[in-house]
Protein backbone atom coordinates (compact mmCIF):
# COMPACT_ATOMS: atom_id res chain seq x y z
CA UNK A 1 54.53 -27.57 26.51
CA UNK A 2 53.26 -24.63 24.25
CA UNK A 3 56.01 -21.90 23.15
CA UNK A 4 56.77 -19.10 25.38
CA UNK A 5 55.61 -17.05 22.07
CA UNK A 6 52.15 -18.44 22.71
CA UNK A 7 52.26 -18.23 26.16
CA UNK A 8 52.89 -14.59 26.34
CA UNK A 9 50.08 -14.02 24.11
CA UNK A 10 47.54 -15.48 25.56
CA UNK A 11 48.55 -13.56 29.39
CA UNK A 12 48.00 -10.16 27.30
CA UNK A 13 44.47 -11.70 25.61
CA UNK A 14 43.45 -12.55 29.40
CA UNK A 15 44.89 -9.50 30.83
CA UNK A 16 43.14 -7.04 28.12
CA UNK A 17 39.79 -8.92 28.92
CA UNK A 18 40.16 -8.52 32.60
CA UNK A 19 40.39 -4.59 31.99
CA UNK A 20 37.10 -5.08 29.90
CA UNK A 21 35.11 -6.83 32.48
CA UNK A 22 36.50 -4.43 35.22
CA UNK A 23 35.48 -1.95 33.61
CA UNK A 24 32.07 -3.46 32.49
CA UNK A 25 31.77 -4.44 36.75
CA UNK A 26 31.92 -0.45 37.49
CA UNK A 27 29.90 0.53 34.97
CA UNK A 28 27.11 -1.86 36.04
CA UNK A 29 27.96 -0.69 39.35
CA UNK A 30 27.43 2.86 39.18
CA UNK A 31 24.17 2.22 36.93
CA UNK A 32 22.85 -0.03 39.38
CA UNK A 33 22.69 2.55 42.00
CA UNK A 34 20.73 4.84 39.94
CA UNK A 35 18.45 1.93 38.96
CA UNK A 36 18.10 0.63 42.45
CA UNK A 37 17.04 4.60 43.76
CA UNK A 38 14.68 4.75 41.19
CA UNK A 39 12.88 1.20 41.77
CA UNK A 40 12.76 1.90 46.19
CA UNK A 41 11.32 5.23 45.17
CA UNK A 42 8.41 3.34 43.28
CA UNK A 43 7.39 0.94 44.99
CA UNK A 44 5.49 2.03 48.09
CA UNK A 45 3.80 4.43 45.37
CA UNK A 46 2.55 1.13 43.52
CA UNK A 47 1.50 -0.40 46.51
CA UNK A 48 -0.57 2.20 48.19
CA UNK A 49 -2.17 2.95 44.51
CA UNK A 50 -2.93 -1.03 44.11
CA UNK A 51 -4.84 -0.43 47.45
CA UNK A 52 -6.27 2.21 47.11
CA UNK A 53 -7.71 0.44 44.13
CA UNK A 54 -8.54 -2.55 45.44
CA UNK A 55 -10.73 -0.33 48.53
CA UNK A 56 -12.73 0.97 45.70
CA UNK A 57 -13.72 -2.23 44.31
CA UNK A 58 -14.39 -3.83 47.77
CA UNK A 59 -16.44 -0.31 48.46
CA UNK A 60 -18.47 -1.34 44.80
CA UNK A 61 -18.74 -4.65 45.77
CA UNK A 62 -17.22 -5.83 42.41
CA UNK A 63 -17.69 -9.71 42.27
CA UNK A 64 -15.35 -12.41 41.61
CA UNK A 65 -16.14 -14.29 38.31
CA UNK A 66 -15.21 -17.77 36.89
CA UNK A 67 -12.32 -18.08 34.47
CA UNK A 68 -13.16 -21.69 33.09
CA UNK A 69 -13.08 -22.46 30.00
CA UNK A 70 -17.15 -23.90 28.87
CA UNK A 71 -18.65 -22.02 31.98
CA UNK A 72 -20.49 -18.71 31.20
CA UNK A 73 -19.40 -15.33 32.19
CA UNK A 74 -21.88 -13.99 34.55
CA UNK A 75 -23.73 -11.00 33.05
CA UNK A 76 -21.65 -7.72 33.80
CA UNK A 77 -22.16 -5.06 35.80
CA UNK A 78 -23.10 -1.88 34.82
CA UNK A 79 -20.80 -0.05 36.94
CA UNK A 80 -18.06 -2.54 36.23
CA UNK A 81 -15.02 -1.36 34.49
CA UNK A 82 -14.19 -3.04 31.26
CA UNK A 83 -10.61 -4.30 32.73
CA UNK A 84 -12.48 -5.97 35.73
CA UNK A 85 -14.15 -8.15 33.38
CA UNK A 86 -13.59 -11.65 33.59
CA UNK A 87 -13.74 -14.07 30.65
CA UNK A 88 -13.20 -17.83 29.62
CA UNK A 89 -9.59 -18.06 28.90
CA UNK A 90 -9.23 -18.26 25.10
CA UNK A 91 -7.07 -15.97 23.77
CA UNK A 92 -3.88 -15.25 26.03
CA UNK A 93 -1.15 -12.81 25.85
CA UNK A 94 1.94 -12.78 28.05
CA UNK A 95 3.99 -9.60 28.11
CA UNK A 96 7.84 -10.66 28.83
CA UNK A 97 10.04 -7.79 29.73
CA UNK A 98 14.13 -9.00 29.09
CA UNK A 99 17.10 -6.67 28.60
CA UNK A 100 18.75 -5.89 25.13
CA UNK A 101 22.24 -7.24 26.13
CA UNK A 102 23.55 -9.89 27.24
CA UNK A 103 26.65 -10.65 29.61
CA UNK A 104 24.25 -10.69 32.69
CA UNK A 105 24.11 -14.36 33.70
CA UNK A 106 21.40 -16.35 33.74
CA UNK A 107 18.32 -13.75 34.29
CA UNK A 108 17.02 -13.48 30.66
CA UNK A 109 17.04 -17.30 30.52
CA UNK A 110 15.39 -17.66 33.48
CA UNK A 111 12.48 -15.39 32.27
CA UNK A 112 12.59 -16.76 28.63
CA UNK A 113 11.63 -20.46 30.06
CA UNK A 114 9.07 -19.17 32.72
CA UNK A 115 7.39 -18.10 29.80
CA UNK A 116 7.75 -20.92 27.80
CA UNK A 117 6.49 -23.64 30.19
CA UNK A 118 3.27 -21.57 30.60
CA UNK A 119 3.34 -21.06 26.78
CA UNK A 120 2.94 -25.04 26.28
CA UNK A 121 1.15 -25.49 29.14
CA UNK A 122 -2.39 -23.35 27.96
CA UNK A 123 -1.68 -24.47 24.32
CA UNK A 124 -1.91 -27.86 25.69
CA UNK A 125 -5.30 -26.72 27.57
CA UNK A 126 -6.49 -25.45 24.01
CA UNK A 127 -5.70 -21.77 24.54
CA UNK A 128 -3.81 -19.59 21.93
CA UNK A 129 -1.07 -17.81 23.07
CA UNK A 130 0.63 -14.61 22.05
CA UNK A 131 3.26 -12.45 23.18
CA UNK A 132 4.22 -8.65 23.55
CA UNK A 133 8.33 -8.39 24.01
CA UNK A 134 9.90 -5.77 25.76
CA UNK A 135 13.51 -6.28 25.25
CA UNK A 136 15.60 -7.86 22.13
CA UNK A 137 16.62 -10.93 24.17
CA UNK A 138 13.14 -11.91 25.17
CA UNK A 139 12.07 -11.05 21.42
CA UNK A 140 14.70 -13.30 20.13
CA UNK A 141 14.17 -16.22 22.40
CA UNK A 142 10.48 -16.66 21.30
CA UNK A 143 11.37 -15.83 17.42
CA UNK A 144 13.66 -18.89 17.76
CA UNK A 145 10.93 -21.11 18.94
CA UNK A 146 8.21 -19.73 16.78
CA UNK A 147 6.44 -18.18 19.07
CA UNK A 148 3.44 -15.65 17.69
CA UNK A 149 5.46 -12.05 18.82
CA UNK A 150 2.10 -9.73 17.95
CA UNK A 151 3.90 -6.30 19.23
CA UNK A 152 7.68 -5.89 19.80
CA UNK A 153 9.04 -2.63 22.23
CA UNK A 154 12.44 -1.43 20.45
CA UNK A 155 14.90 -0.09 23.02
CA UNK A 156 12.39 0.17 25.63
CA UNK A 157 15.13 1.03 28.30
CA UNK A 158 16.46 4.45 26.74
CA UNK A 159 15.18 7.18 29.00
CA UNK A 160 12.56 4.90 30.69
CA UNK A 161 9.92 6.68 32.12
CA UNK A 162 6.05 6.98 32.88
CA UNK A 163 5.28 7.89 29.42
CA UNK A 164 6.86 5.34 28.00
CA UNK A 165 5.18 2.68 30.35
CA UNK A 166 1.74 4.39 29.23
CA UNK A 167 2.31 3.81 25.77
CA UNK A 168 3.33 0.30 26.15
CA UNK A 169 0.50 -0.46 28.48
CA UNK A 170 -2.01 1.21 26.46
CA UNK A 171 -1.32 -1.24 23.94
CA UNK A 172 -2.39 -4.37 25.11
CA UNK A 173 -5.17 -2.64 27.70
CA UNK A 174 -6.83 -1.55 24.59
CA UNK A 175 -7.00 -5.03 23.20
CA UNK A 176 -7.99 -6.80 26.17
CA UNK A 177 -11.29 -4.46 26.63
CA UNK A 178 -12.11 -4.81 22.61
CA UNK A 179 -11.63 -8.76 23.86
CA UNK A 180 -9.04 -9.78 21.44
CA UNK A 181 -7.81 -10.92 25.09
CA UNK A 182 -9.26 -12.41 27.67
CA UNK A 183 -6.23 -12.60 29.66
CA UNK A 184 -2.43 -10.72 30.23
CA UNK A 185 0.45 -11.80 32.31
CA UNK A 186 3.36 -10.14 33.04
CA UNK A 187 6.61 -11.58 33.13
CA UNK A 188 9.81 -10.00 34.30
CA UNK A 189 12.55 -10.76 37.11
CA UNK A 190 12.09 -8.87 40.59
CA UNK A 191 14.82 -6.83 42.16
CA UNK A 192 16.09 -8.65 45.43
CA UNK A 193 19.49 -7.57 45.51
CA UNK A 194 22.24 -7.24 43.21
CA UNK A 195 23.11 -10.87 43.56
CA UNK A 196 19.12 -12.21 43.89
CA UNK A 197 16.85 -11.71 41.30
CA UNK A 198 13.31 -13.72 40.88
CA UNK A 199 11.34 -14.65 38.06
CA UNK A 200 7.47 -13.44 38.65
CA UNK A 201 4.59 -14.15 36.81
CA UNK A 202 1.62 -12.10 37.30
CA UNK A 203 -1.71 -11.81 36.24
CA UNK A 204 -2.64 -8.04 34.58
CA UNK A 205 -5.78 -8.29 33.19
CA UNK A 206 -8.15 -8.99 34.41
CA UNK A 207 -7.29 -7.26 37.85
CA UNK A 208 -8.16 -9.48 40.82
CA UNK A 209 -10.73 -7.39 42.82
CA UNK A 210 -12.48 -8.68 46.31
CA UNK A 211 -15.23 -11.51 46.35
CA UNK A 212 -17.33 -9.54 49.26
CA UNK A 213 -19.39 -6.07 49.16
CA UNK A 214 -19.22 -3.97 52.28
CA UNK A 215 -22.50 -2.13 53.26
CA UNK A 216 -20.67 0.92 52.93
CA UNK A 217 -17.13 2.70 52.09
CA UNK A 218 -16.34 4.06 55.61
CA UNK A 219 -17.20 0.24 57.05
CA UNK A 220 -14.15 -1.86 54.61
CA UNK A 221 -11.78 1.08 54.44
CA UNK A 222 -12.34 4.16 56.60
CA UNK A 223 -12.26 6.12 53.41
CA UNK A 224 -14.78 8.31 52.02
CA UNK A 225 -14.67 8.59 48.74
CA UNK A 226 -15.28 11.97 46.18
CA UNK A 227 -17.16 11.90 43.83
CA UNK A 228 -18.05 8.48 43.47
CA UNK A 229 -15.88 5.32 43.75
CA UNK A 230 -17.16 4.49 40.41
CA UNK A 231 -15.92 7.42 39.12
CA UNK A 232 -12.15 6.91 41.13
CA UNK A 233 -11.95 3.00 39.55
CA UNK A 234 -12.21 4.45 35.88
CA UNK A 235 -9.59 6.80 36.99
CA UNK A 236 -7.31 4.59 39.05
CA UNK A 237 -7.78 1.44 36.71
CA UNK A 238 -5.71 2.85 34.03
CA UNK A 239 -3.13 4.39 36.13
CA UNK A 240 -2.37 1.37 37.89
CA UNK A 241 -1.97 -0.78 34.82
CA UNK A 242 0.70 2.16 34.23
CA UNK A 243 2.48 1.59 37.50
CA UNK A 244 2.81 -1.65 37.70
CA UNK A 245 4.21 -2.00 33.74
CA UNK A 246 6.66 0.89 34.75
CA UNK A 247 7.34 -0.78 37.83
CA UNK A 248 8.31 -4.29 36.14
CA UNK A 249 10.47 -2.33 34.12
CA UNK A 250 12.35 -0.56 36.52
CA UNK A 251 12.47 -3.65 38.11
CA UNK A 252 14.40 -5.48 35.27
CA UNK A 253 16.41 -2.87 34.47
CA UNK A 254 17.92 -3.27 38.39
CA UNK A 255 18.17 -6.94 37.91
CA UNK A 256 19.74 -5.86 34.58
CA UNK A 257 22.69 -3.65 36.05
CA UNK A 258 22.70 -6.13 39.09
CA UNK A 259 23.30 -9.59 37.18
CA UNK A 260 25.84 -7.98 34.83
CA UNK A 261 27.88 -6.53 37.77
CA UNK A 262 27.68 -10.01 39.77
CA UNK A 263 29.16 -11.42 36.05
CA UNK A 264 31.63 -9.51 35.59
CA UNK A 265 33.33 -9.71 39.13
CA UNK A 266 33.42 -13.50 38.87
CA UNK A 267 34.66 -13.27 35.05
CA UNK A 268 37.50 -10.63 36.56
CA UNK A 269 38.22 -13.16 39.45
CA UNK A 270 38.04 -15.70 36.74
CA UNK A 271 40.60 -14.08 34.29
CA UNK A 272 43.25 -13.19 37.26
CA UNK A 273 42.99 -17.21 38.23
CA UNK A 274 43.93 -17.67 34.73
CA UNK A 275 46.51 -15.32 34.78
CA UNK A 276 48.58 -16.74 37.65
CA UNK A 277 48.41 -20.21 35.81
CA UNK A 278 49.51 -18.93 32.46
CA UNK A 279 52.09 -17.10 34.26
CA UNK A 280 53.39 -20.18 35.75
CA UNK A 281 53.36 -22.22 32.80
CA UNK A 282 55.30 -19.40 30.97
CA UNK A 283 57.76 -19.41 34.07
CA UNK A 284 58.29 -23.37 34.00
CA UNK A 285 58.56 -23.00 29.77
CA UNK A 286 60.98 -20.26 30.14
CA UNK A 287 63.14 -22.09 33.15
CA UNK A 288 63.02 -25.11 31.05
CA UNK A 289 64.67 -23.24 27.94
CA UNK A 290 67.12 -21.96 30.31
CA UNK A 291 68.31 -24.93 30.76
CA UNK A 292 67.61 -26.70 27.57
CA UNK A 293 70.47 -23.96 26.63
CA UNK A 294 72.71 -24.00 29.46
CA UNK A 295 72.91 -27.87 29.04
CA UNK A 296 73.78 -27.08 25.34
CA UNK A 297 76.40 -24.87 26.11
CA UNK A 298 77.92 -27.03 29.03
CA UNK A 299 77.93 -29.89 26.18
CA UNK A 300 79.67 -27.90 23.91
CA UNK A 301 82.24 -26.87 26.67
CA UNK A 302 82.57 -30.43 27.42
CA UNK A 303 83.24 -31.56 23.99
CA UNK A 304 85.82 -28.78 23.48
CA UNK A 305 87.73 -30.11 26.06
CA UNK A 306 88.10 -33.67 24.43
């Protein structure tokens, strides 16, 4: 049985940890409302401008083209917008958006071997692979494993905004319409809840437009559009890849606050469990010196007596 010495020791280790993680739990807490706000705001902004988008195309009758590797690309369109092109899939870059700290569970794992499985998957289908991190644990991972990190986001987090996003996303936009790619995917984890977040995968570039034309714009969508729809995709195109980059983030920043809450209350619940057993082995150690000494001294009395 350790020393009571020891055994005190380690309750005040435990109990100075449990104020940490409390404290890290509100923290979270408080940032994860702020986070959450910010993300519900979004969203039905991103959806309706993803519509909107896709209307146009449907409205310019944009085709669907082949992404096999050894089949030609159909001829392009002259009205077609350079990020509606469609290409064999040679050169492929993922963009994987992870947090900077750790202490959140399992949600920057989860993301790191999404991305990996696809990684070996295309290089196994003869495709080169590359990567744009957003987010030191993400960056790490991928360093680790010798993965080709072309463009790394430093503290992408620290007064996240729209601006931000565009500079990211113009990035890799402006390298997939030079075609130094022929494809991006986006990887981050979607906010559920602050206990549920899910890996997704999705495909950036090129944007998925309709396989159909419409006769007219007023037929597909009831909308009319001013000037020209051709002239609202070059506009919208950009914007969206904005959006939905500042979207993921936000998104990941929620899942963020939301893991490392969910962590810390178990790891709080965890340390007061451990608590109440150190304290009972300190109480049995100390009730056993107790009477370790009182059968000393009742020896002693005895012996006296003889």
């Amino acid at each position: 049985m350790p020393s009571l010495k020891i055994v005190r020791k380690r309750i005040a280790s435990v109990k100075s940890t449990q104020k940490i993680t409390r404290a890290m739990k509100m923290v979270a807490g408080a940032r994860l409302n702020r986070a959450q706000q910010r993300i519900v705001a979004l969203r039905p902004y991103a959806q309706k401008t993803g519509e909107l988008l896709r209307s146009v195309a449907a409205a310019m009758g944009t085709p669907e083209m082949t992404t096999e590797v050894g089949e030609e690309a159909p001829a392009p369109d002259e009205r077609q917008h350079p990020l509606l092109a469609r290409r064999p899939e040679k050169n492929v870059l993922y963009v994987v958006v992870t947090s900077d700290r750790g202490l959140c569970g399992g949600i920057n794992t989860n993301v790191a071997k999404a991305v990996e499985r696809e990684w070996k998957r295309k290089e196994a289908e003869g495709k080169t692979v590359a990567f744009v991190t957003i987010g030191r644990k993400g960056r790490e991972y991928l360093q680790r494993r010798r993965g080709n990190v072309v463009y790394d986001v430093l503290k992408p987090f620290d007064a996240l905004d729209l601006e931000k996003a565009r500079a990211m996303a113009r990035w890799f936009v402006s390298r997939y319409e030079n075609g130094e790619y022929d494809a991006v995917y986006l990887v981050y984890n979607e906010f559920k809840s602050a206990i549920t977040q899910m890996v997704n995968m999705d495909q950036l570039l090129p944007l998925v437009a309709p396989q159909t034309a419409v006769a007219s714009d007023e037929e597909k969508t009831g909308i009319i559009f001013e000037p020209t729809p051709e002239a609202l995709l070059y506009r919208l195109l950009p914007m969206y890849m904005e959006i939905t980059l500042l979207r993921a983030l936000l998104d990941s920043q929620a899942s963020f606050f939301g893991a490392q809450m969910t962590a810390m209350d178990a790891a709080t619940r965890n340390a007061k469990d451990m608590i109440q057993r150190l304290t009972l082995v300190y109480n049995r150690a100390r009730q056993a010196a107790i009477t370790k000494e009182l059968m000393e001294i009742i020896g002693g009395a005895e012996a006296l007596k003889d």
